[in-house]
Protein backbone atom coordinates (compact mmCIF):
# COMPACT_ATOMS: atom_id res chain seq x y z
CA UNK A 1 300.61 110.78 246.06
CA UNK A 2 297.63 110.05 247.75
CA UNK A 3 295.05 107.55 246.38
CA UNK A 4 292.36 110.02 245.29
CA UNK A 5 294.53 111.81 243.17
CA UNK A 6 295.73 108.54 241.42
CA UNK A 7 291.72 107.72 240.84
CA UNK A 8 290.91 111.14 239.74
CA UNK A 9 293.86 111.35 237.23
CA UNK A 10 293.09 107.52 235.66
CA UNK A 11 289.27 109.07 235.73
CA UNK A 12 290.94 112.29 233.93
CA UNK A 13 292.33 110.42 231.31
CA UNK A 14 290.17 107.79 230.69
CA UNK A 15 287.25 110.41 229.92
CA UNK A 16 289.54 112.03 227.74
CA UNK A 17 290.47 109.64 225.69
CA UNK A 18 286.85 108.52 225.64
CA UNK A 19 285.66 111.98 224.15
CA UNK A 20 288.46 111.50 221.75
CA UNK A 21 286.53 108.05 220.55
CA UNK A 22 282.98 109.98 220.62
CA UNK A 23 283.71 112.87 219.14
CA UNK A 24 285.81 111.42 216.00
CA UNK A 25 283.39 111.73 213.05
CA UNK A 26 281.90 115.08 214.62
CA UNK A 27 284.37 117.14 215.01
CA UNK A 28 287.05 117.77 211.56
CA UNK A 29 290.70 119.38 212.25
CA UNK A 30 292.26 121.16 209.56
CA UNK A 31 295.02 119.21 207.98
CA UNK A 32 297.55 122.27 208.84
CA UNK A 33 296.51 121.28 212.28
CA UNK A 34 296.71 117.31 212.24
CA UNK A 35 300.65 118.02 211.13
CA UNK A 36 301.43 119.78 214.23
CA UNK A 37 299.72 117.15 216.05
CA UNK A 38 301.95 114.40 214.54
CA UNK A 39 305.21 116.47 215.01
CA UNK A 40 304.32 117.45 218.34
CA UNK A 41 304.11 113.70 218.99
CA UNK A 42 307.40 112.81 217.71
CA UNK A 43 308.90 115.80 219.24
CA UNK A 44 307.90 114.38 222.49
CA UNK A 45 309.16 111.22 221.59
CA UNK A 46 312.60 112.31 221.05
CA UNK A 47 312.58 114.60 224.03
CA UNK A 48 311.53 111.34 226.08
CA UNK A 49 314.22 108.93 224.35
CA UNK A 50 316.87 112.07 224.74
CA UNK A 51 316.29 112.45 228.06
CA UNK A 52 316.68 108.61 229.09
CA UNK A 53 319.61 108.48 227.17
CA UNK A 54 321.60 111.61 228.38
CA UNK A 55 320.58 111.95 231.88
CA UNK A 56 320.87 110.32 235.01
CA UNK A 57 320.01 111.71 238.19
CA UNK A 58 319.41 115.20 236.83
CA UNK A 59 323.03 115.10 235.48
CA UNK A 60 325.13 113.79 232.14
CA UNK A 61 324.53 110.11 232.07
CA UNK A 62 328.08 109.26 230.99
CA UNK A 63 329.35 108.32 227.36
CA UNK A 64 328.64 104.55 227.92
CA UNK A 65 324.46 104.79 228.10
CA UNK A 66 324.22 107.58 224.82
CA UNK A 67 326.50 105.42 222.45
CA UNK A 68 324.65 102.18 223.34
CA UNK A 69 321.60 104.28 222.30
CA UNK A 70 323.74 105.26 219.08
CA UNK A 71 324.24 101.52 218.24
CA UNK A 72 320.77 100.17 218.68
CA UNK A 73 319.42 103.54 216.79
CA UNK A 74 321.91 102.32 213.86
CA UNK A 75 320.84 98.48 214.41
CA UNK A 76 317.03 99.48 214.12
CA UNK A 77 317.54 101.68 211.16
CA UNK A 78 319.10 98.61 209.76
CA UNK A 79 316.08 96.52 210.26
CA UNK A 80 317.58 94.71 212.29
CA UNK A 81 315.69 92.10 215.09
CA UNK A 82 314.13 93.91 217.88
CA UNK A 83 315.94 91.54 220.09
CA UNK A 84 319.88 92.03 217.88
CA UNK A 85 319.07 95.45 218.64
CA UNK A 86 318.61 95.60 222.26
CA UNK A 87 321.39 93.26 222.23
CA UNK A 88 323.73 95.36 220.57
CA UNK A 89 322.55 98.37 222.33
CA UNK A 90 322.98 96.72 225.87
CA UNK A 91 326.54 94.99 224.87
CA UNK A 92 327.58 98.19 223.39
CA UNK A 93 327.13 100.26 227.01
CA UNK A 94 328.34 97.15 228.95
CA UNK A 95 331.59 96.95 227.32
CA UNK A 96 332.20 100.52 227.69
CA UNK A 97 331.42 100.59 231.02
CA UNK A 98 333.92 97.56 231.86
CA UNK A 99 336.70 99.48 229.63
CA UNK A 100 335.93 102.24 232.51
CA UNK A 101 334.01 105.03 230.43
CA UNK A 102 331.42 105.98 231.96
């Protein structure tokens, strides 16, 4: 990627996100439409998280990587520390992977 494209897409986005700021109080979405915005968000966020966790390579990741990913989901929707939960979630896929699943 060459160097003007980089600049013109950090220009892209930083103009967008400064029409977001100026047109706040000016412009007024419909609730009906602010809901699809928020599910559209987390929809991307767990296509993001499933593809980390499932893929590797363009191919299955293995079973070691998506049940680490199990165990810190369950550690964080224990309220659990950030850090016991990255923890868990690393140990978890380490100690699978040195029992030879992969």
């Amino acid at each position: 990627m060459t160097w003007t494209a980089v600049l013109a897409l950090a220009a892209g986005t930083y103009l967008l996100r400064l029409a977001g700021l100026a047109l706040r109080d000016r412009v007024a979405v419909p609730q009906r439409v602010e809901r699809h915005i928020d599910l559209g968000a987390t929809a991307l966020l767990v296509a993001l998280v499933a593809t980390a966790a499932l893929t590797e390579a363009g191919g299955f990741a293995g079973w070691a990587r998506p049940a680490g990913v199990a165990v810190g989901a369950l550690a964080a929707w224990r309220k659990l520390p950030f850090v016991l939960v990255v923890l868990l979630a690393a140990g978890t896929t380490a100690a699978l992977r040195a029992a030879g699943i992969r």
